[in-house]
Protein backbone atom coordinates (compact mmCIF):
# COMPACT_ATOMS: atom_id res chain seq x y z
CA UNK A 1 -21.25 -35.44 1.31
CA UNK A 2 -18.75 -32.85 1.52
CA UNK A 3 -19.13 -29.75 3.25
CA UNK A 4 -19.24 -26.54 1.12
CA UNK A 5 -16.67 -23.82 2.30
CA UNK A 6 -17.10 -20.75 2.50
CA UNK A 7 -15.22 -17.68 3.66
CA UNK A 8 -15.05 -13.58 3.23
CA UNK A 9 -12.59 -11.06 4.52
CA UNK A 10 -12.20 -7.66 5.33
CA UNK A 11 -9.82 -4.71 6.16
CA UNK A 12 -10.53 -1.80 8.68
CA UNK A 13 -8.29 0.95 9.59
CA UNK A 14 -6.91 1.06 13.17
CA UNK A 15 -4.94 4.01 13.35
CA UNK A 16 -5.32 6.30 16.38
CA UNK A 17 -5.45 10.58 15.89
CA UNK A 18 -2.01 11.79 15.54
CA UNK A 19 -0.57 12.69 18.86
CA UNK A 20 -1.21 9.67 20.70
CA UNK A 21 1.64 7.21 22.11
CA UNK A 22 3.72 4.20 20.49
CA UNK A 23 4.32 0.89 22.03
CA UNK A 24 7.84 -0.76 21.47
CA UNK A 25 10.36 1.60 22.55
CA UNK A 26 11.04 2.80 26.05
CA UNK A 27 14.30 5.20 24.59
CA UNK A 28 11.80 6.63 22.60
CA UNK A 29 10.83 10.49 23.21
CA UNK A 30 7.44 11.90 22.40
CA UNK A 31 3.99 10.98 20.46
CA UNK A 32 3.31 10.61 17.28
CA UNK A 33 3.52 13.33 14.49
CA UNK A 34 1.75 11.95 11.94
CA UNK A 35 1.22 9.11 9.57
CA UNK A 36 3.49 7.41 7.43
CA UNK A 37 1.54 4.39 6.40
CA UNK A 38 -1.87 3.37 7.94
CA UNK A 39 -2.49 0.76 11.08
CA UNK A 40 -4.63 -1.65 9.98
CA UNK A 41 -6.75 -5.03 10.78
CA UNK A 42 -7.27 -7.73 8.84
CA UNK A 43 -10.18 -10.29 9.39
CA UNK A 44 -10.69 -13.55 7.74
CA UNK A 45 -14.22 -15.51 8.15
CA UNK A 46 -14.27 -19.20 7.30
CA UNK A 47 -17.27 -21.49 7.57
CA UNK A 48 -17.60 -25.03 6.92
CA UNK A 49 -20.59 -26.69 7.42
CA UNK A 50 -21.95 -26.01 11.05
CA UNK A 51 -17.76 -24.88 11.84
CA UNK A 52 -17.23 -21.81 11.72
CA UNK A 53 -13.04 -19.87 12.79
CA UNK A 54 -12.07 -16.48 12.93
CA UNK A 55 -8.46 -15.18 12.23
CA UNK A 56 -7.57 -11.53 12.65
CA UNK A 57 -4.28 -9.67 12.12
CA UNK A 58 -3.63 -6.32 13.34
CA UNK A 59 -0.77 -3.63 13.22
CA UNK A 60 0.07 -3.56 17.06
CA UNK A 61 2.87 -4.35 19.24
CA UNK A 62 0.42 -6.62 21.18
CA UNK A 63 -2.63 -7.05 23.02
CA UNK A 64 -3.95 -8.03 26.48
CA UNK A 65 -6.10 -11.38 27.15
CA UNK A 66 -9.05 -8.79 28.32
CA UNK A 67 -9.09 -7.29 25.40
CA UNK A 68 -8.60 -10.52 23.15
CA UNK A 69 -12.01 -12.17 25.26
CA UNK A 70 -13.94 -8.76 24.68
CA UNK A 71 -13.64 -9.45 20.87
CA UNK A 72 -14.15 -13.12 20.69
CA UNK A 73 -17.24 -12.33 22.97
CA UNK A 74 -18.31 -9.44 21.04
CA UNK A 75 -17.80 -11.51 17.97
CA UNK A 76 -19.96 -14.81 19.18
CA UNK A 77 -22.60 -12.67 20.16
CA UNK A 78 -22.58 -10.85 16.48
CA UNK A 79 -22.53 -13.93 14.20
CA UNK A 80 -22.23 -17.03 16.31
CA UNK A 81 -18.39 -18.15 16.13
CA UNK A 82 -17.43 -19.81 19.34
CA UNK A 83 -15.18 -17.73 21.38
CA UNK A 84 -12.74 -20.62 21.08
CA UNK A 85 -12.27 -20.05 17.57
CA UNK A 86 -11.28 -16.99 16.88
CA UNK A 87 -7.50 -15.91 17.64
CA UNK A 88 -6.23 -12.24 17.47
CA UNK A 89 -2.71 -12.01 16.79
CA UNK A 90 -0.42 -8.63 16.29
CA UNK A 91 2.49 -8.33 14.07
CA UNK A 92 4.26 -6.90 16.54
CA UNK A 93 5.01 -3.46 14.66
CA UNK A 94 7.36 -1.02 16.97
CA UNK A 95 6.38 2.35 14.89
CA UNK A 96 2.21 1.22 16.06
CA UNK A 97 -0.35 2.35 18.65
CA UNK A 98 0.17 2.18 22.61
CA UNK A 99 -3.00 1.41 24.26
CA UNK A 100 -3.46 -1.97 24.68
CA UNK A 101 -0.56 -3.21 27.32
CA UNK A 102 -0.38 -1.96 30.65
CA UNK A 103 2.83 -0.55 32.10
CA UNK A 104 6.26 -2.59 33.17
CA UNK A 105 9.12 -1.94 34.19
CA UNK A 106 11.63 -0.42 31.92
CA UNK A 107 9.32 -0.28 29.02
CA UNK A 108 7.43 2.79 28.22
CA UNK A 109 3.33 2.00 27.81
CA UNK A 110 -0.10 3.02 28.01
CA UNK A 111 -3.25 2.29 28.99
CA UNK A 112 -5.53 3.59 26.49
CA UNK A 113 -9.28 2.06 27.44
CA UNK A 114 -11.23 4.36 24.56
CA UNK A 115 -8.83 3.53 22.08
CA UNK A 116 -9.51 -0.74 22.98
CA UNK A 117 -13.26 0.21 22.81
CA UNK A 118 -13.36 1.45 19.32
CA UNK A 119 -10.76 -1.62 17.45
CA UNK A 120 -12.58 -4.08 19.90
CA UNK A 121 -16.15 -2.19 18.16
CA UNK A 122 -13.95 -2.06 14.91
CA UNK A 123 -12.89 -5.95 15.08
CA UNK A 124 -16.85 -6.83 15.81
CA UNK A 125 -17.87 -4.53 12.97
CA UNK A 126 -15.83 -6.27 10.63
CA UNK A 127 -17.28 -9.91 11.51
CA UNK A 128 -20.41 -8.84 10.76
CA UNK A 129 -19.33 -7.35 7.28
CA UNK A 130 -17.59 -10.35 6.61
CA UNK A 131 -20.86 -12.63 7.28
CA UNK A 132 -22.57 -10.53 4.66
CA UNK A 133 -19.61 -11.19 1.93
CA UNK A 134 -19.24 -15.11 2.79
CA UNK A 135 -18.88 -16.99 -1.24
CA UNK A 136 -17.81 -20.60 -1.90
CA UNK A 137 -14.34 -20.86 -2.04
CA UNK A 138 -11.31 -23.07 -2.13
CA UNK A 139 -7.82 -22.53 -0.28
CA UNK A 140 -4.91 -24.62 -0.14
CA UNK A 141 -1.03 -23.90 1.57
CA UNK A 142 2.50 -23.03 0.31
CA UNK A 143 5.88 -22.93 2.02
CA UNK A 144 9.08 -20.71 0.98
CA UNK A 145 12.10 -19.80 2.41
CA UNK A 146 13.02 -15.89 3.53
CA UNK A 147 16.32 -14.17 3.34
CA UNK A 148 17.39 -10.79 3.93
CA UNK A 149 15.27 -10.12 7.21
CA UNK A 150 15.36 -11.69 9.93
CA UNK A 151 18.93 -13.15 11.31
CA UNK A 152 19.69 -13.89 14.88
CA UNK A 153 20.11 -10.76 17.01
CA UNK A 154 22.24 -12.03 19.62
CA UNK A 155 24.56 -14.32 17.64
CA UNK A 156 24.38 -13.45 13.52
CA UNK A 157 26.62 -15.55 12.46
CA UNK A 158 25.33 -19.14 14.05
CA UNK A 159 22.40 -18.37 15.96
CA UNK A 160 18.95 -19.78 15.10
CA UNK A 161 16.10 -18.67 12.57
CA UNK A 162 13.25 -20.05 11.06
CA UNK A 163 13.62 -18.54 7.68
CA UNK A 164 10.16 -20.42 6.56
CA UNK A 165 7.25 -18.20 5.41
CA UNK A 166 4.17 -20.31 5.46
CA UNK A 167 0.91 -19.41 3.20
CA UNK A 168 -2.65 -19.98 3.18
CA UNK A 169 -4.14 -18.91 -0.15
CA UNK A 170 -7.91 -18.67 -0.09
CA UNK A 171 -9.55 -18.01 -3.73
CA UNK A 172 -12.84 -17.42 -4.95
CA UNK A 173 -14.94 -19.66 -7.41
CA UNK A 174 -13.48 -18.19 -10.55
CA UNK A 175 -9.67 -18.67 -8.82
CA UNK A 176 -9.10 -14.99 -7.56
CA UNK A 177 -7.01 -15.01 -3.95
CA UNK A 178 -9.90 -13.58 -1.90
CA UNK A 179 -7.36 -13.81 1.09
CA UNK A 180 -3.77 -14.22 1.62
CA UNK A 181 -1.68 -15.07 5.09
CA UNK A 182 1.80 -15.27 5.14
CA UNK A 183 3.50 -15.95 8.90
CA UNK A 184 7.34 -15.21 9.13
CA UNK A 185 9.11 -14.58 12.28
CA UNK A 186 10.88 -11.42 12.88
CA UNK A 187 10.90 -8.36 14.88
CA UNK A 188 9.37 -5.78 12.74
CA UNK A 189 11.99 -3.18 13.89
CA UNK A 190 13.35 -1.76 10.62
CA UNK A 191 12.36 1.64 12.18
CA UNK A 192 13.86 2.89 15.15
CA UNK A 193 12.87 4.54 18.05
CA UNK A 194 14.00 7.85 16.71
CA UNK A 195 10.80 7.49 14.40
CA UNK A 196 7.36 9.18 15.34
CA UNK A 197 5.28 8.47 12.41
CA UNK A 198 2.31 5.72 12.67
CA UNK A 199 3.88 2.62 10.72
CA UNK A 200 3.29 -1.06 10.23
CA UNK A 201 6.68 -1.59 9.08
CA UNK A 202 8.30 -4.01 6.47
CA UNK A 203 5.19 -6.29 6.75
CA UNK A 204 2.60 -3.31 5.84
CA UNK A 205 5.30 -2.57 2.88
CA UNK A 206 5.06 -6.44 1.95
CA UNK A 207 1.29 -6.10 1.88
CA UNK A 208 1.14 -2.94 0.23
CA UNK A 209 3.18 -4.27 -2.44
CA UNK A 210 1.40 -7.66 -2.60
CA UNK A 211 -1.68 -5.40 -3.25
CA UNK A 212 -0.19 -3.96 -5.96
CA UNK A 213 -0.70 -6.92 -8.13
CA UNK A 214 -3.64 -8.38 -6.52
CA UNK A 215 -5.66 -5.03 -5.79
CA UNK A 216 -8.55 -6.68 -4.73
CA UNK A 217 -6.90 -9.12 -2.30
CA UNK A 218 -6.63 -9.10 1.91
CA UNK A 219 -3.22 -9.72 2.80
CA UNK A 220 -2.67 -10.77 6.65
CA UNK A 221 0.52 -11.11 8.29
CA UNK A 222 0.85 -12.85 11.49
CA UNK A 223 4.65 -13.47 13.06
CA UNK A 224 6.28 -16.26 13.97
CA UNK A 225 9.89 -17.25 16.00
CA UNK A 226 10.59 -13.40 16.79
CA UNK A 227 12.08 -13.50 20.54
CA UNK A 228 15.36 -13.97 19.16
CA UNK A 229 15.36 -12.18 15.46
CA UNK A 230 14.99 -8.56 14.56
CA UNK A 231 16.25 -7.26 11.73
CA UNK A 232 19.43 -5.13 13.77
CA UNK A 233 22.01 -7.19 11.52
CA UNK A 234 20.00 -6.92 8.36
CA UNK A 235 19.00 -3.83 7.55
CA UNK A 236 20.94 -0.83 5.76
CA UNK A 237 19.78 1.72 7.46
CA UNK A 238 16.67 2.80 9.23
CA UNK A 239 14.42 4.49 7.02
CA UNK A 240 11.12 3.81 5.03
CA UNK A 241 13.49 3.31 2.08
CA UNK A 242 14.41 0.53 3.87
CA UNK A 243 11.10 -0.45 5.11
CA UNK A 244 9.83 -0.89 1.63
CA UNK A 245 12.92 -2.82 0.32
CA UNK A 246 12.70 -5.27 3.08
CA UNK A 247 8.70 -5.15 2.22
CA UNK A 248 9.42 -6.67 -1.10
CA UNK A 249 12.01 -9.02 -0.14
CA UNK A 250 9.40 -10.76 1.88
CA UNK A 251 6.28 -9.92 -0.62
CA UNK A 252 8.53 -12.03 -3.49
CA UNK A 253 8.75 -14.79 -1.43
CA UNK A 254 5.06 -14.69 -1.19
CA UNK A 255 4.18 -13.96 -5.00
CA UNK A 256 6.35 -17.15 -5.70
CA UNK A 257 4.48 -19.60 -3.21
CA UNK A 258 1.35 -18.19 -4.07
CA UNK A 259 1.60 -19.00 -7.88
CA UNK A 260 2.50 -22.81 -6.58
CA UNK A 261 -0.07 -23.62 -3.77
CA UNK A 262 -2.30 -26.42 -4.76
CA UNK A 263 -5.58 -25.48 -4.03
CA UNK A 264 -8.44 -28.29 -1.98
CA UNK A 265 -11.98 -27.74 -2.59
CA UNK A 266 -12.71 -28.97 0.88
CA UNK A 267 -11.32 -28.31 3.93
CA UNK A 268 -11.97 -29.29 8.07
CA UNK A 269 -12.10 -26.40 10.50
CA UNK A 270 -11.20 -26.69 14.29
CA UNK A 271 -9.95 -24.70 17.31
CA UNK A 272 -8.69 -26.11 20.83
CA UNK A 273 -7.56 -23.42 23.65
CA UNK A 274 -5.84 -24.45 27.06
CA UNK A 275 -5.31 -22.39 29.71
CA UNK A 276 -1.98 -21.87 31.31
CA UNK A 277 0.55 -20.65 34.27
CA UNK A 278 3.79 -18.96 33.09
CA UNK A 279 5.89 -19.44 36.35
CA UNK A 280 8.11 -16.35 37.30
CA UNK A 281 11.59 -17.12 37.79
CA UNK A 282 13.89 -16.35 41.10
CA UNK A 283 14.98 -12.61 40.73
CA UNK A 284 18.33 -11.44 42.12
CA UNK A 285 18.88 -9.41 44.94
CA UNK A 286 18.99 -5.92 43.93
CA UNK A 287 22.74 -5.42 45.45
CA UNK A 288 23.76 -7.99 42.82
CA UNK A 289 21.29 -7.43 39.74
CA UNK A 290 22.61 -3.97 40.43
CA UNK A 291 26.16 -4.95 40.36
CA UNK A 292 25.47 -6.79 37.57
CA UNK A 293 23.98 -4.14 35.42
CA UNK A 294 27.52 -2.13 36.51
CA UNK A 295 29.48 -4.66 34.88
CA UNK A 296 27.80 -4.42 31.72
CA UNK A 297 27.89 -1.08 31.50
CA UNK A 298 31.51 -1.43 31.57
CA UNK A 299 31.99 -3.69 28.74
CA UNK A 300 29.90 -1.31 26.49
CA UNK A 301 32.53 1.65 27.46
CA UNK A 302 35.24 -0.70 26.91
CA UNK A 303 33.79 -2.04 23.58
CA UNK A 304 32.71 1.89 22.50
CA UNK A 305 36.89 3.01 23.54
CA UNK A 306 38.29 -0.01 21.39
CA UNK A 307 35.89 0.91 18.13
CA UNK A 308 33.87 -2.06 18.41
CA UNK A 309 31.48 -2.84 15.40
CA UNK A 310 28.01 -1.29 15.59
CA UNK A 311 26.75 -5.03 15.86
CA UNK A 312 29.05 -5.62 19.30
CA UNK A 313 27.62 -2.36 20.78
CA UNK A 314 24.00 -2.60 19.74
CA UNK A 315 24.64 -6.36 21.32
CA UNK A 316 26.29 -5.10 24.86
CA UNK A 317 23.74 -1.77 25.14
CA UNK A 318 20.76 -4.08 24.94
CA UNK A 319 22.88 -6.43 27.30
CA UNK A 320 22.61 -3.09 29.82
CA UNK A 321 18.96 -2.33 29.32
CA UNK A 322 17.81 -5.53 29.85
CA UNK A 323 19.90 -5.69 33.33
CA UNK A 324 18.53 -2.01 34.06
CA UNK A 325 15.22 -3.23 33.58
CA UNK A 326 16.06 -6.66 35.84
CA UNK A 327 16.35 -4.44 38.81
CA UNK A 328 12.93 -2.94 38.06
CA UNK A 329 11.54 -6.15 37.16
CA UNK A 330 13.01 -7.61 40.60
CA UNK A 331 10.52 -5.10 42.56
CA UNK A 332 7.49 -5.50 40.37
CA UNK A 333 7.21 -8.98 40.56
CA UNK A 334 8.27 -9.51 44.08
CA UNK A 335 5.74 -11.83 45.61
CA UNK A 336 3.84 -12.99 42.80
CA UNK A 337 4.34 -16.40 41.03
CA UNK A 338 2.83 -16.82 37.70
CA UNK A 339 0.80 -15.21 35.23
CA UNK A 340 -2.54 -16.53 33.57
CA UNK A 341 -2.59 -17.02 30.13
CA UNK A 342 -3.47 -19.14 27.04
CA UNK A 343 -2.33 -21.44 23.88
CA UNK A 344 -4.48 -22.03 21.02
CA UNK A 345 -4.41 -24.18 17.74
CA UNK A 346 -6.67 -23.18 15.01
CA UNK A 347 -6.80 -25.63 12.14
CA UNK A 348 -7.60 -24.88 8.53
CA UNK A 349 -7.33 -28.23 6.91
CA UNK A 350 -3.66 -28.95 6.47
CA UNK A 351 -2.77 -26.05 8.20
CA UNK A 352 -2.77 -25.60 11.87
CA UNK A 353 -2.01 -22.33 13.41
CA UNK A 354 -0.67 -22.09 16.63
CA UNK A 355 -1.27 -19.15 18.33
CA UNK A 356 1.49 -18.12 21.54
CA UNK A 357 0.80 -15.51 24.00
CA UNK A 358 4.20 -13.61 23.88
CA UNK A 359 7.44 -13.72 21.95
CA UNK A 360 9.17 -17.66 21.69
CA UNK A 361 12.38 -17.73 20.31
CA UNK A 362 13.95 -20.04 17.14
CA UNK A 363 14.32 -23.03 18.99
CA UNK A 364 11.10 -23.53 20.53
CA UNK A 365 9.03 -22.79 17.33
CA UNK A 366 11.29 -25.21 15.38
CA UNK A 367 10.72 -27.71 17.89
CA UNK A 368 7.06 -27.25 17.61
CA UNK A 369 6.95 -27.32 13.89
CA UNK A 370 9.11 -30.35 13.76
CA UNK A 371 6.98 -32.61 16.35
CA UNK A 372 3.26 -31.53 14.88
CA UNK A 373 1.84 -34.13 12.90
CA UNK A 374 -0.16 -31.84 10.98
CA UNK A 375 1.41 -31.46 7.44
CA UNK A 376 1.97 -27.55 7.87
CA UNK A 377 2.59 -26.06 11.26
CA UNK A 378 2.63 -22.75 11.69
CA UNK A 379 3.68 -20.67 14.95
CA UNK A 380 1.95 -17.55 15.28
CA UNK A 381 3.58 -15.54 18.47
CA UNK A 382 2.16 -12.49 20.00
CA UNK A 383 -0.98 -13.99 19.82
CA UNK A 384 -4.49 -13.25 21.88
CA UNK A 385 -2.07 -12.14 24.82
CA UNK A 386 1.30 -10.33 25.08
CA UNK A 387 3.26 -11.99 27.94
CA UNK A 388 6.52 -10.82 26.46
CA UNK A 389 9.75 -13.13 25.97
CA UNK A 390 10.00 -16.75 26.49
CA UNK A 391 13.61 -17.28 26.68
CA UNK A 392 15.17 -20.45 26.14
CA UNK A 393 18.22 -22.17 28.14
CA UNK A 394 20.64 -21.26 26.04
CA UNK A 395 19.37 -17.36 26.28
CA UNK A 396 19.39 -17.99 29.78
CA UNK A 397 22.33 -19.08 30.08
CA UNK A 398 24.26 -16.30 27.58
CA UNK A 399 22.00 -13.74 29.75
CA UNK A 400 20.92 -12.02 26.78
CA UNK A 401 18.76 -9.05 26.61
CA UNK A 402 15.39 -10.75 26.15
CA UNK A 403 16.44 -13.23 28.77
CA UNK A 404 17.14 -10.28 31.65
CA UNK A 405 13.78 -8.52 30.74
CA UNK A 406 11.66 -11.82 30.73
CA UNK A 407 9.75 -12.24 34.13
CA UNK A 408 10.43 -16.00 32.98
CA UNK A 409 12.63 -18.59 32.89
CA UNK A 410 13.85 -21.25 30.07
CA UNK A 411 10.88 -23.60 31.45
CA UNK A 412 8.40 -21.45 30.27
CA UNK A 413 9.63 -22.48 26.49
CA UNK A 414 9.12 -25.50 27.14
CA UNK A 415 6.11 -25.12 28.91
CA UNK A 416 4.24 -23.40 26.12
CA UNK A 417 5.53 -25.93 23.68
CA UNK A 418 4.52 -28.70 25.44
CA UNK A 419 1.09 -27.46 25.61
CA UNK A 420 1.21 -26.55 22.49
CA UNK A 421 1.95 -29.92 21.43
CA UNK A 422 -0.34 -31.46 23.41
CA UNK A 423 -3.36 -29.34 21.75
CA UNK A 424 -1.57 -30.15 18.46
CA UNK A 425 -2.37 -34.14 19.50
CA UNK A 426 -6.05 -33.41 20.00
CA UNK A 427 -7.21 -33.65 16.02
């Protein structure tokens, strides 16, 4: 006999009082002023049978594991969903809250512990709501292909991206989306640090839209391959003009894979989560990451005298602030090792989501993708833990930005995919 399944969702806001910090930009000078469009949290209940998963989505830069095991805890303890199967996952948003990561070197954070208390109270609140909404329904899963977003920040014209947005459409009885995830990869940084109004950025404009024509829907975003793509070669300018065009380049992707999902009446649930170390790498001596950072200082000033493109010069000044940060990093992680972390794999019948704890780049989440035997894969970064970038060799290699201000090495991308793969194996 097949299971019924069942599922509800629900929306809560998540936006701190005006005057509080921002995560994202460590150029950035002073707190918020205001609101342009709300931070919010998504939550989506499913329950088959005695299986039940939980998938929230939230407008942050990221999260810590602490905070991540408060909610699952919090959540267990409200309605009974193992702790294993729930995964909390941030878009990622640069214009959102600071709070929730502690400080590092050469980025500009926050501890906020009163601000956790009320979204991890918010995030249990809304479990509980979404027990008391749970109806039959029936969901099925749609690919499309993005453009106009995301593209390679470090080499536009040949680098890597996963232009894939993958959707789970979840409808009610009469054939209503009750829910809608779409995961894309890329760095929601159509605003710049210049901006001090709350914002979700192109993916609350892609939801907002979406909601538009299905008013009564949930739309979730999670991210996907974003270490290596922003939008820095895509975007016109950096305003919510801009915002909301990029919004509805990625909410018409969505519209036209919703309308062709085929939808299953019934579906298996599961969730698997392995611990794991992410090994530090060797740090240079501070004489030579110092040296180092001198040299690509130079370039810029030789690239800013010979009226280099914006692209070259937004390239070599991240080049420089990832190298400033290297010497800081050098001193903060002196003596220690690794850090403690965690991959999971949440699976929602032909879908399995695969929740990383940190930023992977192109590569590594088309690897994944390609070697899952599940029919849809999708990767869902900055996931349940923000561990920041997880360069791979040839980043390493190029020294790029994300690569300098990484406390990692290229092994950790293929660490976390391997694990990820290995979870991946389990069903």
């Amino acid at each position: 006999m097949e299971k019924q399944l069942l599922a509800a969702a629900v929306e809560t806001d998540i936006t701190p009082p005006v005057g509080a910090d921002f995560d994202g930009y460590s150029a950035r000078e002073g707190t918020s002023l205001g609101v342009h469009d709300p931070l919010l949290a998504q939550l989506l209940l499913l329950k088959s049978g005695a299986d039940q998963v939980v998938l929230i989505s939230m407008d942050l830069l990221g999260v810590e594991l602490d905070f991540t095991q408060r909610v699952r805890l919090g959540i267990q303890q409200a309605i009974g969903v193992p702790a294993h199967c729930t995964v909390v996952a941030c878009s990622h948003t640069h214009s959102g809250a600071a709070g929730f990561l502690p400080a590092l070197a050469g980025i500009r954070r926050s501890e906020d512990p009163e601000l956790q208390s009320i979204v991890a109270r918010k995030l249990v609140g809304a479990a509980i709501w979404a027990r008391g909404r749970l109806q039959p329904v029936r969901l099925g899963v749609g690919k499309g292909a993005v453009e106009g977003i995301g593209r390679n920040r470090n080499n536009p014209e040949s680098g890597p991206v996963d232009d894939e947005v993958i959707v789970l459409r979840v409808d009610d009885k009469a054939g209503t989306p009750l829910a809608v995830l779409m995961n894309y990869g890329c760095h929601p940084t159509v605003m710049g640090y210049q901006n001090l109004l709350f914002s979700a950025d192109y993916p609350g404009a892609a939801r907002a839209t979406l909601r538009r024509i299905y008013p009564e829907t949930i739309f979730m975003y999670t991210n996907g391959a974003s270490g290596d793509v922003s939008t820095r070669f895509t975007r016109r300018e950096q305003t919510f003009a801009e915002v909301e065009r990029m919004g509805r380049i990625l909410a018409g992707e969505v519209l036209k894979v919703i309308q062709s999902i085929v939808i299953q009446e019934s579906v298996d649930l599961g969730a698997h989560v392995e611990p794991m170390e992410l090994k530090f790498r060797s740090f240079p001596a501070a004489e030579e990451a110092k040296r180092k950072m001198e040299r690509l200082q130079t370039k810029l000033e030789e690239l800013k005298a010979a009226g280099a493109s914006h692209g070259e010069i937004r390239r070599a000044t991240t080049q420089v602030e990832g190298a400033t940060a290297q010497v800081l990093l050098a001193k903060e992680f002196a003596g220690r090792t690794h850090s403690n972390s965690q991959v999971q794999v949440l699976r929602i019948g032909d879908l399995a989501l695969v929740g990383l704890p940190g930023e992977p780049f192109t590569r590594t989440v088309l690897e994944i993708k390609s070697l899952s035997k599940h029919p849809c894969t999708a990767v869902v970064s900055h996931s349940n833990d923000e561990q920041g970038y997880f360069p791979d060799a040839a980043s390493v290699a190029e020294g790029t930005y994300e690569a300098l201000i990484s406390p990692y090495g290229a092994d950790v991308a293929e660490g976390v995919r391997d694990v990820a793969l290995q979870l991946l194996r389990k069903d």
